[in-house]
Protein backbone atom coordinates (compact mmCIF):
# COMPACT_ATOMS: atom_id res chain seq x y z
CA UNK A 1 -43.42 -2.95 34.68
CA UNK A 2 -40.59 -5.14 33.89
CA UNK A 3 -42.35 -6.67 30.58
CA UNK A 4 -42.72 -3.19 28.95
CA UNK A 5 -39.05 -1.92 29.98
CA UNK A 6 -38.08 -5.58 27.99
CA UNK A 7 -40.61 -4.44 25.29
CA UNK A 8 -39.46 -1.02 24.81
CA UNK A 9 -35.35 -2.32 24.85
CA UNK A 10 -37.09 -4.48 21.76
CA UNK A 11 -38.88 -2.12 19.78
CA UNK A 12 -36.06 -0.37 19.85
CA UNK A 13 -33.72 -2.96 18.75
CA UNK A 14 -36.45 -3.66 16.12
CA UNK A 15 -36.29 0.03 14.91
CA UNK A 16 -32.37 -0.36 14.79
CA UNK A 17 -32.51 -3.37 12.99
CA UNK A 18 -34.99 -1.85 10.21
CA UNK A 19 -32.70 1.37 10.38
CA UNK A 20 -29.59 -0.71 9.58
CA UNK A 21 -31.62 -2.80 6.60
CA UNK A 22 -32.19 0.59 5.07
CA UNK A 23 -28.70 1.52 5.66
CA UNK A 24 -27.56 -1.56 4.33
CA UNK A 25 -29.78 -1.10 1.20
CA UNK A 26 -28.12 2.16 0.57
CA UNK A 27 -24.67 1.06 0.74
CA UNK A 28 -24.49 -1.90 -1.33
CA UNK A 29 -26.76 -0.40 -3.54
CA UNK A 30 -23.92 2.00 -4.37
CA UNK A 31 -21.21 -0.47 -3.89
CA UNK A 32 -23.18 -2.12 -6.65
CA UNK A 33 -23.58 1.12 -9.05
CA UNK A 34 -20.13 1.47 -8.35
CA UNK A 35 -19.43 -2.39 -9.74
CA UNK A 36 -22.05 -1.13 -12.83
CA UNK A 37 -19.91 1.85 -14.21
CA UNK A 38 -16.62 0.01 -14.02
CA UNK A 39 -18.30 -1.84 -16.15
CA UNK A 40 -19.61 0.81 -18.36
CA UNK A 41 -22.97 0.82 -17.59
CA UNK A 42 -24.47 1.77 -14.11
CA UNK A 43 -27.36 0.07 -14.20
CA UNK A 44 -25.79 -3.29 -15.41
CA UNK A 45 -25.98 -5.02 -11.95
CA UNK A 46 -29.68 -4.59 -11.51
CA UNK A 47 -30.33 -5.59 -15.05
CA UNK A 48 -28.60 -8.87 -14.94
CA UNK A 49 -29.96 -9.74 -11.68
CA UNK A 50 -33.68 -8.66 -13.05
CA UNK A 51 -32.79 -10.59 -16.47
CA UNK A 52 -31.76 -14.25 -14.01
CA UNK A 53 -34.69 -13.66 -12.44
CA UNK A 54 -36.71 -13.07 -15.19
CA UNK A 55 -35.32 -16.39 -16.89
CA UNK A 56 -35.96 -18.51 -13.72
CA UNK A 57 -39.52 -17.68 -14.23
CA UNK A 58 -39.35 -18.37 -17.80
CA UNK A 59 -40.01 -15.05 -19.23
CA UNK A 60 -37.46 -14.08 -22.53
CA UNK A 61 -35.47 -10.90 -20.46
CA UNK A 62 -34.43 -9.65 -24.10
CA UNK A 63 -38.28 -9.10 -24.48
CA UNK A 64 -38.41 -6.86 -21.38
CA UNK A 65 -35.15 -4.77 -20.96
CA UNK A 66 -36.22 -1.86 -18.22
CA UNK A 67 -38.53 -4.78 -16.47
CA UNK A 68 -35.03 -6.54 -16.29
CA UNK A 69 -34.08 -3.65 -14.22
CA UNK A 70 -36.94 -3.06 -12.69
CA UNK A 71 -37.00 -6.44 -11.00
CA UNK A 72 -33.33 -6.31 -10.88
CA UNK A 73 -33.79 -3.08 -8.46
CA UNK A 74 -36.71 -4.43 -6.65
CA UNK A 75 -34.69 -7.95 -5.31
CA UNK A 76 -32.16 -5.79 -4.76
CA UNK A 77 -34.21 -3.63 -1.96
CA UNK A 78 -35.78 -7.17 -0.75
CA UNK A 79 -32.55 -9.10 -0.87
CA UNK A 80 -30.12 -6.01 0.85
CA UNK A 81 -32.53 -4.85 3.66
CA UNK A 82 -33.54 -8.93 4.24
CA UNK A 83 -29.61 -9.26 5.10
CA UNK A 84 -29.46 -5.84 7.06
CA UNK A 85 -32.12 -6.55 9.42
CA UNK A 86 -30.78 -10.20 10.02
CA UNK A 87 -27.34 -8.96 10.92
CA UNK A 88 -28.92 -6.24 12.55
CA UNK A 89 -30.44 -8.30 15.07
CA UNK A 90 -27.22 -10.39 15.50
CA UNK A 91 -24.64 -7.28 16.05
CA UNK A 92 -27.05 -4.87 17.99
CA UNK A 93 -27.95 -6.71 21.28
CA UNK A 94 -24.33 -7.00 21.93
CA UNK A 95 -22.25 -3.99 23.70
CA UNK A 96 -19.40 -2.46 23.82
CA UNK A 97 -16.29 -3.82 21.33
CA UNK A 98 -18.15 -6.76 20.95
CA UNK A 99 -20.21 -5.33 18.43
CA UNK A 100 -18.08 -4.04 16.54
CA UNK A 101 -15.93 -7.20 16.23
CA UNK A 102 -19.55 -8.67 15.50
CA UNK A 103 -20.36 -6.22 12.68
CA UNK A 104 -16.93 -6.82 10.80
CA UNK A 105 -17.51 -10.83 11.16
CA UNK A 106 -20.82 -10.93 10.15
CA UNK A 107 -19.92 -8.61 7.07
CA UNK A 108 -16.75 -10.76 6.27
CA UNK A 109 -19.33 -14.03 7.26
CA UNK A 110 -21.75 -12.70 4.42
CA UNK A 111 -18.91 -12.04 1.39
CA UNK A 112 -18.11 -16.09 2.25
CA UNK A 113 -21.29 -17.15 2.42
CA UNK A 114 -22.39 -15.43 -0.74
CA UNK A 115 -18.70 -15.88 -2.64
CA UNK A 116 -19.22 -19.81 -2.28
CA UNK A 117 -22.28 -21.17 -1.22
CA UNK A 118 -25.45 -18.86 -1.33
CA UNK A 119 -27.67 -19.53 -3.83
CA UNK A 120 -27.92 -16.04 -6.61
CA UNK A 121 -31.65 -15.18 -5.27
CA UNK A 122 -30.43 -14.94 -1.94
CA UNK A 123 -27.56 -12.75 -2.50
CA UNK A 124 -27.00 -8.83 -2.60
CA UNK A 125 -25.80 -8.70 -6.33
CA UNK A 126 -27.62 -11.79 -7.15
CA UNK A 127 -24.68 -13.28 -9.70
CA UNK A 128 -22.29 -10.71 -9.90
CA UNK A 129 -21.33 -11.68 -6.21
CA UNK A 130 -20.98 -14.90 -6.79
CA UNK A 131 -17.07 -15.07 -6.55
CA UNK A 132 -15.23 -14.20 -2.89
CA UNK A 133 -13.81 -10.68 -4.87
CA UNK A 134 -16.79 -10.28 -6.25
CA UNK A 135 -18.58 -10.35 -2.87
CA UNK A 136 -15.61 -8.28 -1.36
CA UNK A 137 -17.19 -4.59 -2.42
CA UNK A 138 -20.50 -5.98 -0.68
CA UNK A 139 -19.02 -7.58 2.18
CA UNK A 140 -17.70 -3.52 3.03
CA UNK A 141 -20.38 -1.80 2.26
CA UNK A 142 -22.36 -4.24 4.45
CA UNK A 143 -19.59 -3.79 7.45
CA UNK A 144 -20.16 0.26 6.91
CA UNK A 145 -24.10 -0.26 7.42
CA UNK A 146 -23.75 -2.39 10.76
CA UNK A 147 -20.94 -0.29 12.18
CA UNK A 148 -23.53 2.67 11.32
CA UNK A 149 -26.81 0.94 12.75
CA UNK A 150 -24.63 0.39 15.40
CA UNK A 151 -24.14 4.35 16.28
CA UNK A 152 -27.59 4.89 16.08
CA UNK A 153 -28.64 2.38 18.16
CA UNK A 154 -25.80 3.65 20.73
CA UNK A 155 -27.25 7.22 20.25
CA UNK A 156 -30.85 5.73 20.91
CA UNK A 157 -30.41 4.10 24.16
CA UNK A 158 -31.90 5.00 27.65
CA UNK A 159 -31.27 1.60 28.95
């Protein structure tokens, strides 16, 4: 009886942590857009990250403009919900102010990480992120998503 009341209290957690990597996809995708049409162009984001990635494999980007945003779009939706599910599963389990303390650290822990050290596949915004204000708009929309998963999870619980 025990092991499926610690099974449920997991799937749950599981399903919070998913919910949050979707969340977290959302957000910085629009923190992102957001970045593109300061810039002029709303797509620009995805198509520079889809053009590195394109030139790590050694395929021309100039040859293949939309499959430079294509791919640009499609690491972003790896990359964002990889990160939200991760912190997910670090913020949720805690309780109570904790959490939320947790959430902002984690989010301020990722615009570091990805401002100075994290390597461009790994990061939301592959290299337009790769400067501490560059990571900044990221960083928030990333806090936003955890403090959300973290009211769902909240309004989830029987436990």
């Amino acid at each position: 009886m025990a092991h499926s009341a610690t099974s449920g209290r997991f799937d749950r957690l599981l399903d919070a942590a998913f919910a949050t990597g979707t969340l977290a996809t959302i957000a910085t995708g629009g923190a992102l857009l957001g970045l593109g049409w300061r810039e002029g162009e709303a797509g620009r984001v995805f198509r520079l990250a889809g053009r590195g990635l394109l030139e790590r494999l050694g395929v021309v980007s100039s040859a293949a403009p939309l499959t430079s945003v294509a791919l640009g779009y499609l690491h972003h939706l790896a990359v964002a919900t990889a990160w939200g599910i991760l912190l997910g599963l670090i913020v949720l389990p805690l309780r109570g102010l904790a959490r939320v303390v947790a959430a902002l650290a984690a989010a301020a822990g990722y615009a570091m990480l990805a401002g100075t050290w994290l390597p461009a596949p790994l990061r939301i915004g592959y290299a337009v992120t790769s400067t501490i204000p560059g990571a900044v708009p990221i960083g928030a929309a990333l806090a936003l998503a955890l403090l959300g998963g973290i009211w769902m999870h909240a309004a989830d619980r029987d436990d």
